[in-house]
Protein backbone atom coordinates (compact mmCIF):
# COMPACT_ATOMS: atom_id res chain seq x y z
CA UNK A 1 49.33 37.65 79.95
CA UNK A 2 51.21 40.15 81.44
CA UNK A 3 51.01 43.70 79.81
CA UNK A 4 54.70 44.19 78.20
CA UNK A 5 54.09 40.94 76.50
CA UNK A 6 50.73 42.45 74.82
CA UNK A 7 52.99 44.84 72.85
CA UNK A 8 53.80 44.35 69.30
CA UNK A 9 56.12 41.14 69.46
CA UNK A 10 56.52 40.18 65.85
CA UNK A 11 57.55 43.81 65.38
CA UNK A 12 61.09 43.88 63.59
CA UNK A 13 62.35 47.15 64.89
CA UNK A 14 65.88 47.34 65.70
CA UNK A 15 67.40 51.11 65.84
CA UNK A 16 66.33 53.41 63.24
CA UNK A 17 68.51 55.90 61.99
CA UNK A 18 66.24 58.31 60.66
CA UNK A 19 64.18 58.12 64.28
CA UNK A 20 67.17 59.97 65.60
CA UNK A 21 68.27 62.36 63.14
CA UNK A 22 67.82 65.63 64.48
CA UNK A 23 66.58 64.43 67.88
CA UNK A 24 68.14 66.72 70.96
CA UNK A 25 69.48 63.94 73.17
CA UNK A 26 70.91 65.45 77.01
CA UNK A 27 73.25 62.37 78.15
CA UNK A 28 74.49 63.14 81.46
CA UNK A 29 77.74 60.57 82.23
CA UNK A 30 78.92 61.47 78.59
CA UNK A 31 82.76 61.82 80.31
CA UNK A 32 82.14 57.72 81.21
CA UNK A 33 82.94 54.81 79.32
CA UNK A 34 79.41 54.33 78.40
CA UNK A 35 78.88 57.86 78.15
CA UNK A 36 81.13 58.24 75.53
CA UNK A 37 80.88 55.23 73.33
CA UNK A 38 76.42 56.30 73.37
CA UNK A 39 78.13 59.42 72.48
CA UNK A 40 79.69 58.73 69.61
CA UNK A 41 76.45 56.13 68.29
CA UNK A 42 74.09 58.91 68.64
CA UNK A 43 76.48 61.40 67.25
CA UNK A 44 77.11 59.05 64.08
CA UNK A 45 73.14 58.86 64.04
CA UNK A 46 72.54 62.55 63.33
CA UNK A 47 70.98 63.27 66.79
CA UNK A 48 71.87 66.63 68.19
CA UNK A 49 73.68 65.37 71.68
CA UNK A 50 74.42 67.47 74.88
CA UNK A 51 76.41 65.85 77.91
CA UNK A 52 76.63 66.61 81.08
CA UNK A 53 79.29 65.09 83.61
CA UNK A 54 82.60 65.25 85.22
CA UNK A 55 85.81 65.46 83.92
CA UNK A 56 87.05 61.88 82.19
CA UNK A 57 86.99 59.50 85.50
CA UNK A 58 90.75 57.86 84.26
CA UNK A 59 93.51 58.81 82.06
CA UNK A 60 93.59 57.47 79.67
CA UNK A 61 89.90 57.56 78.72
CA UNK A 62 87.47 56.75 76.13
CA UNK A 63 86.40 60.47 75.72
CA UNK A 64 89.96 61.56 75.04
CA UNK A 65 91.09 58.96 72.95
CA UNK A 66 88.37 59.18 70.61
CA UNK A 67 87.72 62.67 70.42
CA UNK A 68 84.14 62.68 71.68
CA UNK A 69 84.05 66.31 72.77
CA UNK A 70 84.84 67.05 68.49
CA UNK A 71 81.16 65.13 68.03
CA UNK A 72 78.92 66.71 70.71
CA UNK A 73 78.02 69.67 73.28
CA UNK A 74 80.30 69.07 76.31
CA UNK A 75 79.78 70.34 79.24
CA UNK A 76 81.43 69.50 82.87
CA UNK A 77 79.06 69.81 85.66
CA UNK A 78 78.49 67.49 88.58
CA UNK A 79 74.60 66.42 88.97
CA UNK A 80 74.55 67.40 92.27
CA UNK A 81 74.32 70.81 91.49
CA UNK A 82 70.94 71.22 90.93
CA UNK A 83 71.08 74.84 89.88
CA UNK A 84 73.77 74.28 87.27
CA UNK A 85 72.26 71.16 86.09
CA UNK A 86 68.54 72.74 85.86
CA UNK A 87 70.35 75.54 83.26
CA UNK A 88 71.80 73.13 81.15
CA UNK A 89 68.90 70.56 80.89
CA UNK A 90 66.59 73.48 80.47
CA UNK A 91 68.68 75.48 78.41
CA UNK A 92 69.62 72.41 75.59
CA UNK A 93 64.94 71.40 75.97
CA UNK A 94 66.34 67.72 75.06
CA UNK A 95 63.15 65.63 73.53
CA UNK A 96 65.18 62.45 75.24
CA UNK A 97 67.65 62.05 78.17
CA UNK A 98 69.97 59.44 79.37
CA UNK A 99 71.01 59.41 82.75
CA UNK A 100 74.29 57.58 83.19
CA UNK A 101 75.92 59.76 85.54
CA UNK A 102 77.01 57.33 88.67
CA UNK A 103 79.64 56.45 90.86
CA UNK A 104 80.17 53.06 89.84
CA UNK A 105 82.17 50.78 91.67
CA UNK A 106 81.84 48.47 94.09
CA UNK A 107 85.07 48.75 96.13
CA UNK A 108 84.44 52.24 95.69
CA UNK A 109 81.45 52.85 97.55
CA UNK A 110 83.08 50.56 100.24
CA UNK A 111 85.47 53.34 101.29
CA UNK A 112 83.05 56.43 100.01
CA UNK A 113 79.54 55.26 100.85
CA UNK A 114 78.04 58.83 101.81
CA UNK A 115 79.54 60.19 98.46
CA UNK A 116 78.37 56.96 96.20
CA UNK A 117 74.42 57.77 97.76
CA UNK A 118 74.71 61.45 97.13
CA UNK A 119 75.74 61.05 93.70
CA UNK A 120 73.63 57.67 92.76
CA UNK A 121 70.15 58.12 94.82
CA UNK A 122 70.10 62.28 95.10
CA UNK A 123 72.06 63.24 91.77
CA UNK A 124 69.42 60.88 89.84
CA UNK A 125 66.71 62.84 92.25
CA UNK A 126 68.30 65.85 90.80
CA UNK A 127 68.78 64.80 87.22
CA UNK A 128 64.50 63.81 87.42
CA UNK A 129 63.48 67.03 89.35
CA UNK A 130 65.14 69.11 86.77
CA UNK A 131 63.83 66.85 83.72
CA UNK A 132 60.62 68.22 84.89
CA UNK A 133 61.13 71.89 83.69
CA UNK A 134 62.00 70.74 79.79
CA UNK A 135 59.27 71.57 77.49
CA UNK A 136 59.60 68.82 74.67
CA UNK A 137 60.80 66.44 77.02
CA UNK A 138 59.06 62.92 75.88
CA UNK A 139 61.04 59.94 77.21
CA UNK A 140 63.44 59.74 80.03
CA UNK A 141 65.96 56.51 80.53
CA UNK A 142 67.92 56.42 83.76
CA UNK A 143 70.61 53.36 83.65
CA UNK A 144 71.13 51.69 86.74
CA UNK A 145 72.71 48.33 87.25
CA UNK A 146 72.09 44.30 87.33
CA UNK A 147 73.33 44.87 90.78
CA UNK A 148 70.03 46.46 92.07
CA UNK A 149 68.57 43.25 92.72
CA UNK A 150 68.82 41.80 96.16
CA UNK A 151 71.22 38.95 95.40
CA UNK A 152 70.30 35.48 97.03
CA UNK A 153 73.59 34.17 95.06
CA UNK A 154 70.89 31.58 93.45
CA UNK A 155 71.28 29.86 90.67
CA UNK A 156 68.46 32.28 88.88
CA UNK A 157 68.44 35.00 86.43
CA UNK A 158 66.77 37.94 88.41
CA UNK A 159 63.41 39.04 86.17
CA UNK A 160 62.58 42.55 86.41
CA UNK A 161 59.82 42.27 89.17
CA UNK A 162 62.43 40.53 91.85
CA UNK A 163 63.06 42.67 94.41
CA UNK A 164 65.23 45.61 94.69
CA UNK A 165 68.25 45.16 97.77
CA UNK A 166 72.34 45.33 97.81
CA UNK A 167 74.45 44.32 100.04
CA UNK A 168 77.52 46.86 99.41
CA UNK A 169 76.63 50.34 99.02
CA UNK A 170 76.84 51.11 95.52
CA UNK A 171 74.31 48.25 94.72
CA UNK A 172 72.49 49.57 97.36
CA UNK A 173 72.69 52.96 95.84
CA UNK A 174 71.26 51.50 92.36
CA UNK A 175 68.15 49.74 94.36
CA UNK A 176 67.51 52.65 95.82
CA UNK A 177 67.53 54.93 92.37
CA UNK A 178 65.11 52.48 91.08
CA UNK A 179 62.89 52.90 93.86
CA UNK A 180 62.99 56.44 93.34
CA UNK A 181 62.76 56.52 89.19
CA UNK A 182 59.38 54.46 89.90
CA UNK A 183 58.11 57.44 92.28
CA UNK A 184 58.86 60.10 90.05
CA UNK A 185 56.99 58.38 87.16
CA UNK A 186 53.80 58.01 89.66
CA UNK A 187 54.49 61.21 91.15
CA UNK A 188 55.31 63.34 87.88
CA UNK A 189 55.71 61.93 84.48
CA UNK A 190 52.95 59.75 84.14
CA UNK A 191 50.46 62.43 83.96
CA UNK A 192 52.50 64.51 81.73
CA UNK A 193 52.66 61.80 79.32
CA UNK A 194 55.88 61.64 79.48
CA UNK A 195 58.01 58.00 79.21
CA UNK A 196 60.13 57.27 82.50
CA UNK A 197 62.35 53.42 82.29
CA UNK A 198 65.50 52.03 84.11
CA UNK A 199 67.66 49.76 82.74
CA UNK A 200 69.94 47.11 84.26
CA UNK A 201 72.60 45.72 82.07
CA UNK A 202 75.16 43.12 83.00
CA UNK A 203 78.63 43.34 83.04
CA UNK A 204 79.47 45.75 80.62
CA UNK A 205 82.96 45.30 79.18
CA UNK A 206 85.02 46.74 75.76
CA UNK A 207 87.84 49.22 74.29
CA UNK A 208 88.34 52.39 75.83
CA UNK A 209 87.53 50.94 79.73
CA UNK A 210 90.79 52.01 82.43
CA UNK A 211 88.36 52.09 84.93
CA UNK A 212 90.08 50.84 88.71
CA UNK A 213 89.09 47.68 89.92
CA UNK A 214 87.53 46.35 86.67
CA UNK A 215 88.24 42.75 85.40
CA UNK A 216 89.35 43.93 81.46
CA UNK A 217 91.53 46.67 82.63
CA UNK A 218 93.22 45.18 84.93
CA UNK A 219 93.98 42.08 82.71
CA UNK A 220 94.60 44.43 79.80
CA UNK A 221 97.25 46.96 82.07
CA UNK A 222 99.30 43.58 83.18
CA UNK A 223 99.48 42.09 79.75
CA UNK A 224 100.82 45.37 78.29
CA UNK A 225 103.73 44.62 81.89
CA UNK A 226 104.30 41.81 80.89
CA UNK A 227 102.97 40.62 84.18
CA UNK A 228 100.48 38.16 85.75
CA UNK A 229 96.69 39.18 86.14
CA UNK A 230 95.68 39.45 89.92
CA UNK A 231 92.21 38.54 90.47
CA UNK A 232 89.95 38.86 93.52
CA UNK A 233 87.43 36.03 92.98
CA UNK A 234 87.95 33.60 90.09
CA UNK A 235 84.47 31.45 90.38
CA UNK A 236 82.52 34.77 90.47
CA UNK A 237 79.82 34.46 87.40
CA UNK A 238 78.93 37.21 85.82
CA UNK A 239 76.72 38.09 82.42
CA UNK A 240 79.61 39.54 80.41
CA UNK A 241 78.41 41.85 77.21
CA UNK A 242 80.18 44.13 74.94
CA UNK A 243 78.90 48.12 75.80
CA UNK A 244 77.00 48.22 72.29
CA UNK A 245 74.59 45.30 73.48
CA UNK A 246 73.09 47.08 76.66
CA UNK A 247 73.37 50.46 74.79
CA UNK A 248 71.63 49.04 71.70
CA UNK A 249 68.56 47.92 74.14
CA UNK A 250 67.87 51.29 75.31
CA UNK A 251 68.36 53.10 71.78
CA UNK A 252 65.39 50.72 71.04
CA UNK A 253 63.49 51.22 74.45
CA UNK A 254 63.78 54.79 73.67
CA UNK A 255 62.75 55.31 70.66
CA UNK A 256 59.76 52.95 71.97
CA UNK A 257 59.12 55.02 75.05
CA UNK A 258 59.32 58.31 72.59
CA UNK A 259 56.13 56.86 70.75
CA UNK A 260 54.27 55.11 73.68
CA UNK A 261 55.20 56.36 76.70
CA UNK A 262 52.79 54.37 79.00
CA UNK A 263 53.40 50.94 77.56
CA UNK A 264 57.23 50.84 78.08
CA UNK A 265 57.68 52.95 81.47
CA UNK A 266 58.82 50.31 83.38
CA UNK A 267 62.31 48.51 84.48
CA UNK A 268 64.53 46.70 81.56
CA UNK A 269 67.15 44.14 81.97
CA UNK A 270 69.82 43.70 78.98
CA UNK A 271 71.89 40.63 79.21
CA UNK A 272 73.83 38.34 77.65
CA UNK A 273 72.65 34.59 76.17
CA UNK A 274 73.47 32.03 78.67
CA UNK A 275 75.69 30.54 77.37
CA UNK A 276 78.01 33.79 77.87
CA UNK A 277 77.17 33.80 81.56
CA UNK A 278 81.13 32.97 82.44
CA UNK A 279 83.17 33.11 85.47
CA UNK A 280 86.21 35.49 85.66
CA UNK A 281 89.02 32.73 84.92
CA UNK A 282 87.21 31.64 81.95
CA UNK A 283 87.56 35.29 80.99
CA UNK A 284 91.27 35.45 81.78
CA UNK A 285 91.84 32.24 80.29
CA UNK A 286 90.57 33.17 76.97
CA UNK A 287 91.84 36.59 77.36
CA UNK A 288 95.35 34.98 77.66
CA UNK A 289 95.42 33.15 74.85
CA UNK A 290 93.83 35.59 72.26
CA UNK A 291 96.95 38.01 73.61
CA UNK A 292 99.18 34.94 73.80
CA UNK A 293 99.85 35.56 77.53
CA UNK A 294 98.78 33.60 80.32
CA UNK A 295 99.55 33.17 84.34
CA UNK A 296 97.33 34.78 86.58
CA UNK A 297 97.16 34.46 90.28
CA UNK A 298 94.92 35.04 93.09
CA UNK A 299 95.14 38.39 95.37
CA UNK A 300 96.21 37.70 99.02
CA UNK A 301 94.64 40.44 100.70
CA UNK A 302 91.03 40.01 102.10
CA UNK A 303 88.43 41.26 99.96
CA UNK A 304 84.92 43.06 100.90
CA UNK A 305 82.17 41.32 99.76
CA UNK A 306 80.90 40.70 96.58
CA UNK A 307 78.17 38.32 95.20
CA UNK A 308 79.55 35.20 93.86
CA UNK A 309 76.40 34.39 91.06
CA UNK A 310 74.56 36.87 88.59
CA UNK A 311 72.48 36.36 85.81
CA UNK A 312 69.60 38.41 84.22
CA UNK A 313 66.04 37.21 82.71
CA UNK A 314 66.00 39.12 79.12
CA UNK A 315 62.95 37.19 78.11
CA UNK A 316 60.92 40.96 78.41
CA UNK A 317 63.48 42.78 76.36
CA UNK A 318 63.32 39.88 73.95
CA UNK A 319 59.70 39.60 73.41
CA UNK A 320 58.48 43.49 73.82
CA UNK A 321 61.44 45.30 72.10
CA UNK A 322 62.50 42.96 69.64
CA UNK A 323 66.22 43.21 71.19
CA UNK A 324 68.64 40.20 71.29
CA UNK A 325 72.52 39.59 71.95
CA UNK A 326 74.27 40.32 68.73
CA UNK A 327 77.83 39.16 69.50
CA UNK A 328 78.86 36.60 71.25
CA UNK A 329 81.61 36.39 74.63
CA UNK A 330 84.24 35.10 72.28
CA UNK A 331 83.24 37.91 69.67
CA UNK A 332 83.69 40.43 72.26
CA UNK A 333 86.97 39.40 73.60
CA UNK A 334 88.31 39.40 70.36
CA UNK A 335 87.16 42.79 69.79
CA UNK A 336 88.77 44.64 72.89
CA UNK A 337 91.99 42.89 72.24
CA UNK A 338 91.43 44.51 68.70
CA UNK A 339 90.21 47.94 69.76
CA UNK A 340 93.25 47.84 72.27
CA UNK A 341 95.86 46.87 70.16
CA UNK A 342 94.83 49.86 67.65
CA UNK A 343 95.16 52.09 70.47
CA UNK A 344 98.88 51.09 71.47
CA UNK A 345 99.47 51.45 67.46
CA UNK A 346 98.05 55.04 68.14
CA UNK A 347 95.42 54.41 65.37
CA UNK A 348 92.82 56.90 65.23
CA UNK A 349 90.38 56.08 67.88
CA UNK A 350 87.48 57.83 66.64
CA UNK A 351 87.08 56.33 62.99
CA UNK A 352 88.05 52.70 65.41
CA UNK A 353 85.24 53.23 67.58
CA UNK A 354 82.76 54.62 64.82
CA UNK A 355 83.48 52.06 62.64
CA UNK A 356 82.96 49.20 65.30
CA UNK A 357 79.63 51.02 65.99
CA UNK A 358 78.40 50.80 62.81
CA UNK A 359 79.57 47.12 62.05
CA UNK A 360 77.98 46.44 65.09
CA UNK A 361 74.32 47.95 63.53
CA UNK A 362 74.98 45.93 60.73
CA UNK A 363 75.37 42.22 62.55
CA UNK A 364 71.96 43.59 64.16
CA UNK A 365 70.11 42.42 61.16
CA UNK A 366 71.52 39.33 60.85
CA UNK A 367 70.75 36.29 62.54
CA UNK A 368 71.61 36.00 65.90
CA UNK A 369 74.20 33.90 67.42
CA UNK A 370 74.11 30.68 68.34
């Protein structure tokens, strides 16, 4: 038996409020559509939260919309100054950090490689080597990608122990930050005692995401035109999630790697079921009809590459943290069309987004889809 599946499986934890009331959390990426929405859970949680990051990446963005900066420390830095960075980590002596700060698209690092390795393989150098100097520092989660994997295009779901690879350079980038978080927790934490995971998520989609080159935005900006969707690849398969399932998994791997730091240091994946494991026109498809729009059409222009399967083994994060799916593909299509739709109506986007956290927290408890 392999030793994360010696860990308490029958255990029912699931996120614990009073775990994190009170608890200094540093969150670097908190500008970032995953940065913001962890924002706002931990906020809602009690925990005393500090991010670190760029300005917003788009505009519109989750962090404005919703207010974030009213619910935490903000404070704009970029992680490759180490000097800056070092001050504020040390400053705020977190007792857990988050690193989501990346550059963190494909095409992207296709026309920017040297600044998508600076920022993904020495900023999360940077983000570690000044983790080092916090006092009460006890567990450190750095969130990479499902894209670290070196991609075969096989009909498999990668398990954490595959091998690490890319073929474009931000996927590369993410390989390489893995190799590097495992060096660090040799090299460093380990003998501190203090906890030191990654964690690769699918395709993380939901309300609040204008990101560039992303499959929901881009449907979402051409049904608000009036216009048909241009896609690059319709057969590619993907495991689609809404942002609260990945972020749920490492709320729970944290508080895990808080209390037992040598059990749980190790790599994470957080997927969907299979059954959500889609390809992109399925999305569109049921995109279009939830919005009552439909058309879409393929773009002309020649693409760089990008791999045409994905899937992810959860069967660790199952069995060791007593995570699972909560809402299904359907669910969470529905959902950004409603989360969307209350943003046109200029609904308060806060109270929106707080309120889908916590009714997400609730469905946690209940029996998982089927």
């Amino acid at each position: 038996m392999a030793e994360w599946e010696s860990t308490l499986e029958s255990m029912e934890v699931k996120i614990d409020k009073n775990f994190w009331t009170g608890k200094r959390v540093f969150l670097t990426g908190h500008t970032g559509f995953k940065g913001s929405w962890l924002s706002l859970w931990l906020s809602s949680m009690g925990a005393d939260v500090k991010g670190y990051s760029l300005e917003p990446p788009t505009l519109p963005s989750l962090f404005i919309e919703a207010k974030v900066s009213e619910k935490i420390h903000s404070e704009i830095g970029d992680i490759r100054n180490l000097s800056q960075l070092k001050k504020s980590v040390t400053s705020f002596n977190p007792d857990i950090l988050f690193h989501m700060a990346a550059q963190p698209l494909v095409r992207y690092s296709y026309d920017n490689p040297i600044e998508t390795y600076e920022v993904n393989v020495i900023g999360t150098a940077k983000v570690l080597e000044a983790s080092r100097s916090c006092q009460n520092l006890k567990a450190i989660i750095n969130i990479t990608t499902d894209k670290c994997y070196e991609n075969k295009n096989y009909d498999k779901a990668y398990k954490e122990d595959d091998p690490m690879g890319g073929h474009d350079p931000y996927s590369s980038s993410k390989g390489c930050s893995e190799l590097l978080t495992a060096s660090y927790r040799r090299s460093f934490f380990e003998s501190k005692g203090v906890g030191l995971a990654s964690v690769r998520a699918g395709n993380v989609i939901g309300g609040g995401d204008w990101a560039k080159d992303r499959l929901i935005p881009d449907i979402l900006k051409s049904f608000q035109a009036g216009k048909k969707v241009i896609i690059r690849n319709p057969l590619a398969t993907r495991p689609w999630q809404h942002v609260l399932e990945p972020l749920s998994g490492y709320l729970i791997l944290a508080q895990k790697l808080f209390d037992s730091p040598i059990n749980f240091s190790q790599g994470w994946n957080f997927g969907p079921k299979e059954k959500d494991v889609k390809p992109v026109n399925w999305i569109v498809d049921k995109m279009s009809s939830n919005w009552s729009q439909s058309a879409w059409e393929l773009e002309k222009d020649a693409q760089p590459h990008e791999a045409d399967f994905l899937k992810l083994d959860i069967n660790k994060a199952q069995l060791s943290l007593n995570w699972n799916p909560t809402w299904s593909l359907e669910t969470t299509l529905e959902k950004i069309i409603i989360w969307h739709k209350a943003w046109i109506n200029k609904e308060n986007m806060q109270k929106i987004s707080i309120d889908e956290i916590n009714k997400y927290m609730d469905e946690m408890d209940c029996e998982n889809y089927y």
